[in-house]
PDB file of N, CA and C in Angstrom:
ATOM      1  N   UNK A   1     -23.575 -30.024 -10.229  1.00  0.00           N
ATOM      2  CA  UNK A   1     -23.670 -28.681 -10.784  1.00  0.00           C
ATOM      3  C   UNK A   1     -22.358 -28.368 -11.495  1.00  0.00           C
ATOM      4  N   UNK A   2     -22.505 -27.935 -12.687  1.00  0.00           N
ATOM      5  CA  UNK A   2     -21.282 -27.454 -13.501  1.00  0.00           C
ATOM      6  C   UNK A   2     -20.585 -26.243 -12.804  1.00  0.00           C
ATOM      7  N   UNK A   3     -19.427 -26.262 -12.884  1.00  0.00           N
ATOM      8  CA  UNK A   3     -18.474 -25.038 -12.119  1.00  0.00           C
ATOM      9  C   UNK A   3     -19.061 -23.617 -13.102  1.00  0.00           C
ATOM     10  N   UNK A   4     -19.647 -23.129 -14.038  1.00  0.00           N
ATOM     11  CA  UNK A   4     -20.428 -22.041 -14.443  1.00  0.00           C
ATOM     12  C   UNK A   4     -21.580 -22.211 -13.586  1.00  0.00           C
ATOM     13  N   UNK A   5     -22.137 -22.330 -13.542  1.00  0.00           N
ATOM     14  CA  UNK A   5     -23.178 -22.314 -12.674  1.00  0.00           C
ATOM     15  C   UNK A   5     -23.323 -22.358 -11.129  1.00  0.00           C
ATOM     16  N   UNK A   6     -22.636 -23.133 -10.781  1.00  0.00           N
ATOM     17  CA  UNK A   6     -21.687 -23.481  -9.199  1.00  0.00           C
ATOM     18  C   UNK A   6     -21.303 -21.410  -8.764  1.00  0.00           C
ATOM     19  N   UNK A   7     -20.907 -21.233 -10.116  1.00  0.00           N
ATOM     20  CA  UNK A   7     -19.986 -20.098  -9.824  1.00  0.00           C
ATOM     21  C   UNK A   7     -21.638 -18.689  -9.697  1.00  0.00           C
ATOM     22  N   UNK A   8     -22.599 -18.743 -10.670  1.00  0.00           N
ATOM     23  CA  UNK A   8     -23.633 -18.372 -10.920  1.00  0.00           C
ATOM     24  C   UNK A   8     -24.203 -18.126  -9.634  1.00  0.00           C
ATOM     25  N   UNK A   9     -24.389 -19.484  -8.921  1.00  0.00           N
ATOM     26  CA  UNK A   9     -25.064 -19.748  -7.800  1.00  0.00           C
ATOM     27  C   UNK A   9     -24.791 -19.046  -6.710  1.00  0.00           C
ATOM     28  N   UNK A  10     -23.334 -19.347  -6.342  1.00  0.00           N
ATOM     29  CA  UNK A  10     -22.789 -18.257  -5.222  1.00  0.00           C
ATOM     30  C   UNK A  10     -22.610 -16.660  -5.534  1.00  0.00           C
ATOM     31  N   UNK A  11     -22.242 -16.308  -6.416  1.00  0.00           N
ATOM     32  CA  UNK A  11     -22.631 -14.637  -6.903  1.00  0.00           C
ATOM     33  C   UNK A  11     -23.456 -14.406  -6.716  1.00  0.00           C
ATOM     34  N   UNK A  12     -24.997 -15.000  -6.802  1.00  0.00           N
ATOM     35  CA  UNK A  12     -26.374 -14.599  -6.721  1.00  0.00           C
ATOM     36  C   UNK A  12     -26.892 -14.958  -4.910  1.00  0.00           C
ATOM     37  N   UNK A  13     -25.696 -15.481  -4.344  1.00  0.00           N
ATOM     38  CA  UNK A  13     -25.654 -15.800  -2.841  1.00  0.00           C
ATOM     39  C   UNK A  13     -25.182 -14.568  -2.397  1.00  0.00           C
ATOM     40  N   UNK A  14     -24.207 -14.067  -2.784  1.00  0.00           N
ATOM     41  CA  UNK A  14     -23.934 -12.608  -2.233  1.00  0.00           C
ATOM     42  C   UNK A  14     -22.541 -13.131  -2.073  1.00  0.00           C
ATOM     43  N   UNK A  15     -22.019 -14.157  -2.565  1.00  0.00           N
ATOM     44  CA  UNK A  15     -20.776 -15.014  -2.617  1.00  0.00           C
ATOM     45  C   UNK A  15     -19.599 -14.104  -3.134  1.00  0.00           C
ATOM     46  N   UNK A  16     -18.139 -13.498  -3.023  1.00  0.00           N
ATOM     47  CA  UNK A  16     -17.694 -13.030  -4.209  1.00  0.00           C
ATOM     48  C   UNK A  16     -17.134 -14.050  -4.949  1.00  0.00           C
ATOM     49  N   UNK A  17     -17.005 -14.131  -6.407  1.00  0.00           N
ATOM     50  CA  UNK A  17     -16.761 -14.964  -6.846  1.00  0.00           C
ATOM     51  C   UNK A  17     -15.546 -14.538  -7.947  1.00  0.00           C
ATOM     52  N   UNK A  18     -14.177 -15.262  -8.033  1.00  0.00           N
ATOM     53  CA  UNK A  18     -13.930 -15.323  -9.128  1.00  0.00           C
ATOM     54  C   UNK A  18     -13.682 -16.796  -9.964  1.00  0.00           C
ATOM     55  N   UNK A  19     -14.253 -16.737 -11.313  1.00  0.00           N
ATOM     56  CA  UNK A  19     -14.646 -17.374 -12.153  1.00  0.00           C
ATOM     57  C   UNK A  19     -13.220 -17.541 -13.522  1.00  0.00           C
ATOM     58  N   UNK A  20     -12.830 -18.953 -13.662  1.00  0.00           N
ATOM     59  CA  UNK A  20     -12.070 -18.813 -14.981  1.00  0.00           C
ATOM     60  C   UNK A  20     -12.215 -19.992 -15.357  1.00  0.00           C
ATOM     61  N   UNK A  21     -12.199 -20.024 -16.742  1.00  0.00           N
ATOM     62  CA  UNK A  21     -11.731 -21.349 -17.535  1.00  0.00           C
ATOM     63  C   UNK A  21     -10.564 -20.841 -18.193  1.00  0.00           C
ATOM     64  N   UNK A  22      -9.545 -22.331 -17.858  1.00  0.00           N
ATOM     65  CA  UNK A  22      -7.944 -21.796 -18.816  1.00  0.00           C
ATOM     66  C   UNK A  22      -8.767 -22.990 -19.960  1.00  0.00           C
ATOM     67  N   UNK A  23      -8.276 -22.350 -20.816  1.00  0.00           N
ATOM     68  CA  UNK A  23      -8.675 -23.357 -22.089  1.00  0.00           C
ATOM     69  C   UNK A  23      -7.329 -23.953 -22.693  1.00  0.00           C
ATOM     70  N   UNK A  24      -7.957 -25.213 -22.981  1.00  0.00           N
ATOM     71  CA  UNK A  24      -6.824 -26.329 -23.141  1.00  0.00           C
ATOM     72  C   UNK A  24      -6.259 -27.120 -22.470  1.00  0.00           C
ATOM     73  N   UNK A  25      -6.605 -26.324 -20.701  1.00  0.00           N
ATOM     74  CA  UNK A  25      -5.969 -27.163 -19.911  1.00  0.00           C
ATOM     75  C   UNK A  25      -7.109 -28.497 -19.494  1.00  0.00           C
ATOM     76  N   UNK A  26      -6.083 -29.832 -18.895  1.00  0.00           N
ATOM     77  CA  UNK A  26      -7.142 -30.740 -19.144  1.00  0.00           C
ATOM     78  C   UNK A  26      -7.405 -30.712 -16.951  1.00  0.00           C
ATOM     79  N   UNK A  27      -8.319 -31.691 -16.725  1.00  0.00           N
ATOM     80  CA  UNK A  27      -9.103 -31.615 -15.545  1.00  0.00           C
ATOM     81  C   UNK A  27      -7.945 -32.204 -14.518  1.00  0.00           C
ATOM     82  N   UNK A  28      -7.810 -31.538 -13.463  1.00  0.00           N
ATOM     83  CA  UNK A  28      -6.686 -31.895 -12.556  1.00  0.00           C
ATOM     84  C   UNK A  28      -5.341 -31.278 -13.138  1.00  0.00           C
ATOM     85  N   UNK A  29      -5.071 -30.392 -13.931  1.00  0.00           N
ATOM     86  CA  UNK A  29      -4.111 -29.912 -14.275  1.00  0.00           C
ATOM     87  C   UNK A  29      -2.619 -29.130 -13.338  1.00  0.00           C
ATOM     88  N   UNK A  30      -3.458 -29.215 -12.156  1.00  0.00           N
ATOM     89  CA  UNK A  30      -2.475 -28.705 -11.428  1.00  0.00           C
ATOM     90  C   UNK A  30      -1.649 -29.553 -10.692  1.00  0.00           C
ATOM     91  N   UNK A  31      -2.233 -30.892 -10.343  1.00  0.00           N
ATOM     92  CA  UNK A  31      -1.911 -32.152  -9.706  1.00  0.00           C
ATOM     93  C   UNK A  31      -0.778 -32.893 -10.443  1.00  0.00           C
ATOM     94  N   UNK A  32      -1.004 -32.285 -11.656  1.00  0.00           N
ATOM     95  CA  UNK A  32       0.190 -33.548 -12.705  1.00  0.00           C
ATOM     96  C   UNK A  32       1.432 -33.134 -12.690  1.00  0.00           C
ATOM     97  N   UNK A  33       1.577 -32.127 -12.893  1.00  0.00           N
ATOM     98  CA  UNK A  33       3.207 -31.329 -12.846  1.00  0.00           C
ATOM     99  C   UNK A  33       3.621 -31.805 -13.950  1.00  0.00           C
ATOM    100  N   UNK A  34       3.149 -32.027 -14.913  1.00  0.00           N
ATOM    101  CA  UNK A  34       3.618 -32.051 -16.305  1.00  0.00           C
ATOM    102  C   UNK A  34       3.495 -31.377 -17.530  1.00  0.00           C
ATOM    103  N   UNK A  35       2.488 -30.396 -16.863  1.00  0.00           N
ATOM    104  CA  UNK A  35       1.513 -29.538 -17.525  1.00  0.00           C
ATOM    105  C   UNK A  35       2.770 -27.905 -17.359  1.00  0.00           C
ATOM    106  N   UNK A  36       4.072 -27.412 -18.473  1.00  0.00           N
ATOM    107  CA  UNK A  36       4.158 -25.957 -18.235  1.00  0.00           C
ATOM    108  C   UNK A  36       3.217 -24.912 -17.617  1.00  0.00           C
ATOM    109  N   UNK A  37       2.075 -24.860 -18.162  1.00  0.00           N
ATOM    110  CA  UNK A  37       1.840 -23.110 -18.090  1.00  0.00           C
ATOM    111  C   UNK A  37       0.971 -24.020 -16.398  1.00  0.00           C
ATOM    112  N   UNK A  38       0.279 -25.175 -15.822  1.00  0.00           N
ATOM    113  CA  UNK A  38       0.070 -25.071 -14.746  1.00  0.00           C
ATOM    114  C   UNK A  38       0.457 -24.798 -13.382  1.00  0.00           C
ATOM    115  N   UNK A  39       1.700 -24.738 -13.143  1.00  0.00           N
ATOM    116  CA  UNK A  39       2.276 -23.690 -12.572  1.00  0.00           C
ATOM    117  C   UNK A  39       1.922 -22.288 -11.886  1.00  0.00           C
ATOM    118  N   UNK A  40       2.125 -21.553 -13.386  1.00  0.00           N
ATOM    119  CA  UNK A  40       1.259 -20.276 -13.272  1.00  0.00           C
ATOM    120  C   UNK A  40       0.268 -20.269 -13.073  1.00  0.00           C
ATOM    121  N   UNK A  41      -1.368 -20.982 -13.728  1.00  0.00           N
ATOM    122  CA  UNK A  41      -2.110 -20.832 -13.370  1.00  0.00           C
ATOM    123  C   UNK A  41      -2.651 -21.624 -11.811  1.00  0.00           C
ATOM    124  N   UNK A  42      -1.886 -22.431 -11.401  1.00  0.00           N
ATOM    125  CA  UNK A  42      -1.788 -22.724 -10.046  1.00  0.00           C
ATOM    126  C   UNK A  42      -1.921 -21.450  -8.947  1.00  0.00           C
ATOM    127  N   UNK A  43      -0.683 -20.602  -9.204  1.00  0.00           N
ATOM    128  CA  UNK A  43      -0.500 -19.431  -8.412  1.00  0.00           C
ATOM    129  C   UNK A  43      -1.207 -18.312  -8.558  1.00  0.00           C
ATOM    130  N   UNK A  44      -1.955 -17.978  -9.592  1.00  0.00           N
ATOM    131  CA  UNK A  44      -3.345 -17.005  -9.533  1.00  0.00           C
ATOM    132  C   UNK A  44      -3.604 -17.074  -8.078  1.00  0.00           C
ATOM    133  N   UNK A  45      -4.467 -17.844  -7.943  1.00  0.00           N
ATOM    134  CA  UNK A  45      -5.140 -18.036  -6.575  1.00  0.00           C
ATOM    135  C   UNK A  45      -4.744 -17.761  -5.695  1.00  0.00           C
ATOM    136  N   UNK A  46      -3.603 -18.512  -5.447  1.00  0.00           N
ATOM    137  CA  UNK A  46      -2.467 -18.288  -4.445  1.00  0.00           C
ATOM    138  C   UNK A  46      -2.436 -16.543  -4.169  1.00  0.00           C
ATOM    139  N   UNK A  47      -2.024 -16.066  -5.012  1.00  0.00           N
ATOM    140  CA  UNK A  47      -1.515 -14.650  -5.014  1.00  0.00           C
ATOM    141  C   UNK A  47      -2.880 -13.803  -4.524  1.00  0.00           C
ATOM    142  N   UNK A  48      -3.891 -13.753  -5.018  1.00  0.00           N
ATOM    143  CA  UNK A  48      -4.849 -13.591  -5.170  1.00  0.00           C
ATOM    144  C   UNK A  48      -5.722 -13.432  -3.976  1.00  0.00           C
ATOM    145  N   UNK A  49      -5.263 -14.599  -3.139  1.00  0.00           N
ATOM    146  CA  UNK A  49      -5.767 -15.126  -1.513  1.00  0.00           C
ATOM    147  C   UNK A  49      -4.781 -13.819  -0.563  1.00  0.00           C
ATOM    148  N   UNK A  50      -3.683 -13.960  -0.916  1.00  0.00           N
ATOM    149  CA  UNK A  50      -2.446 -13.465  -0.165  1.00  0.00           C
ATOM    150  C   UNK A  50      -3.280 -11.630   0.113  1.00  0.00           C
ATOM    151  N   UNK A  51      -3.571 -11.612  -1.401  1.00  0.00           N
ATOM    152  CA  UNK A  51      -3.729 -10.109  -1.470  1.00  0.00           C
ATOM    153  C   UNK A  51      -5.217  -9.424  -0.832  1.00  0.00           C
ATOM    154  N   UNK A  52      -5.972 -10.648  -0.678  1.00  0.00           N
ATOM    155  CA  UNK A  52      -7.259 -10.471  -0.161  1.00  0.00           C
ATOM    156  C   UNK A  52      -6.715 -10.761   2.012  1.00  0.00           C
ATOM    157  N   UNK A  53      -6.051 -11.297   2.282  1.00  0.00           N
ATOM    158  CA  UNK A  53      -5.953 -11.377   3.335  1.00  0.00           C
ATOM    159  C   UNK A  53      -4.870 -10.651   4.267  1.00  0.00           C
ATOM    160  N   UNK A  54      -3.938 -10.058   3.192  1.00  0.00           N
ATOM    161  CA  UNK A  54      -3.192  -9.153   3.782  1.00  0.00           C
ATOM    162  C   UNK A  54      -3.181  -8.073   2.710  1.00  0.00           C
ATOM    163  N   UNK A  55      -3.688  -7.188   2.529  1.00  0.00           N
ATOM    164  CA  UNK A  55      -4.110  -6.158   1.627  1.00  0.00           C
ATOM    165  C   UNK A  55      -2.764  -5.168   1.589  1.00  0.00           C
ATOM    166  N   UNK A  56      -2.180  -4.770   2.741  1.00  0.00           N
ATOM    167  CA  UNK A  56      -1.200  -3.790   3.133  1.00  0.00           C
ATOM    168  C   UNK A  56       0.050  -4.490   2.936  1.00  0.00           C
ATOM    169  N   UNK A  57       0.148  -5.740   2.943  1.00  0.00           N
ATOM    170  CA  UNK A  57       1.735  -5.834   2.819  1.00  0.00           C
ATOM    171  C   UNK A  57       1.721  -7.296   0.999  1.00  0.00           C
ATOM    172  N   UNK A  58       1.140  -6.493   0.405  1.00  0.00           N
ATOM    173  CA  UNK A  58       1.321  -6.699  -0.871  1.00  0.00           C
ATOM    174  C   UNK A  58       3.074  -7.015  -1.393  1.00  0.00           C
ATOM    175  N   UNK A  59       3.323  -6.252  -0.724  1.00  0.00           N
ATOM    176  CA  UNK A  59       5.256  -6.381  -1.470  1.00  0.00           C
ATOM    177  C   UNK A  59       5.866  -6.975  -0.436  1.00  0.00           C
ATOM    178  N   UNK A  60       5.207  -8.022   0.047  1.00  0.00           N
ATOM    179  CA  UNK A  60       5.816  -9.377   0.527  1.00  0.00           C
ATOM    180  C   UNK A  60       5.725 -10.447  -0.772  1.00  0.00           C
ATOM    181  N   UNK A  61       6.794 -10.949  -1.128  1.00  0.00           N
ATOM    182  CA  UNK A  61       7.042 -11.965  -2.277  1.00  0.00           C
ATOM    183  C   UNK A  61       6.534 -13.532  -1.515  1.00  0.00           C
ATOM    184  N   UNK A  62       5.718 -13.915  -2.029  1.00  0.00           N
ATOM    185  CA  UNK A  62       4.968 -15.421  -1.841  1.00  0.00           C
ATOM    186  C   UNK A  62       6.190 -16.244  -2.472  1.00  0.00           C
ATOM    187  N   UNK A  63       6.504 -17.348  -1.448  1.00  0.00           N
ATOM    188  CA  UNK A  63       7.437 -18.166  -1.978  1.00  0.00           C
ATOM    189  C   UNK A  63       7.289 -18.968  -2.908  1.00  0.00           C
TER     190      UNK A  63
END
């Protein structure tokens, strides 16, 4: 199953889902460390998780 659809599937599960394509970046982009902007888009998630599991202490800085 394509990750659009993958993503389709669980939303319509009652899944929450968030959904992105970085464009340009190539497959495994986060694994290579050669890639600038993967980095950042590495830590989306990261941050993202932090803020979904501790909601109240947001202005704790993720190392």
């Amino acid at each position: 199953m394509r990750s659009p659809a993958y993503a389709a599937a669980l939303e319509a599960a009652g899944v929450p889902v968030r959904f992105r394509i970085s464009p340009g970046m190539l497959h495994g982009y986060c694994s290579t460390g050669v890639v600038p902007r993967a980095n950042e888009l590495a830590d989306q998630p990261c941050e993202e998780l932090a803020e979904l599991h501790a909601p109240e202490h947001t202005d704790i800085p993720l190392p």
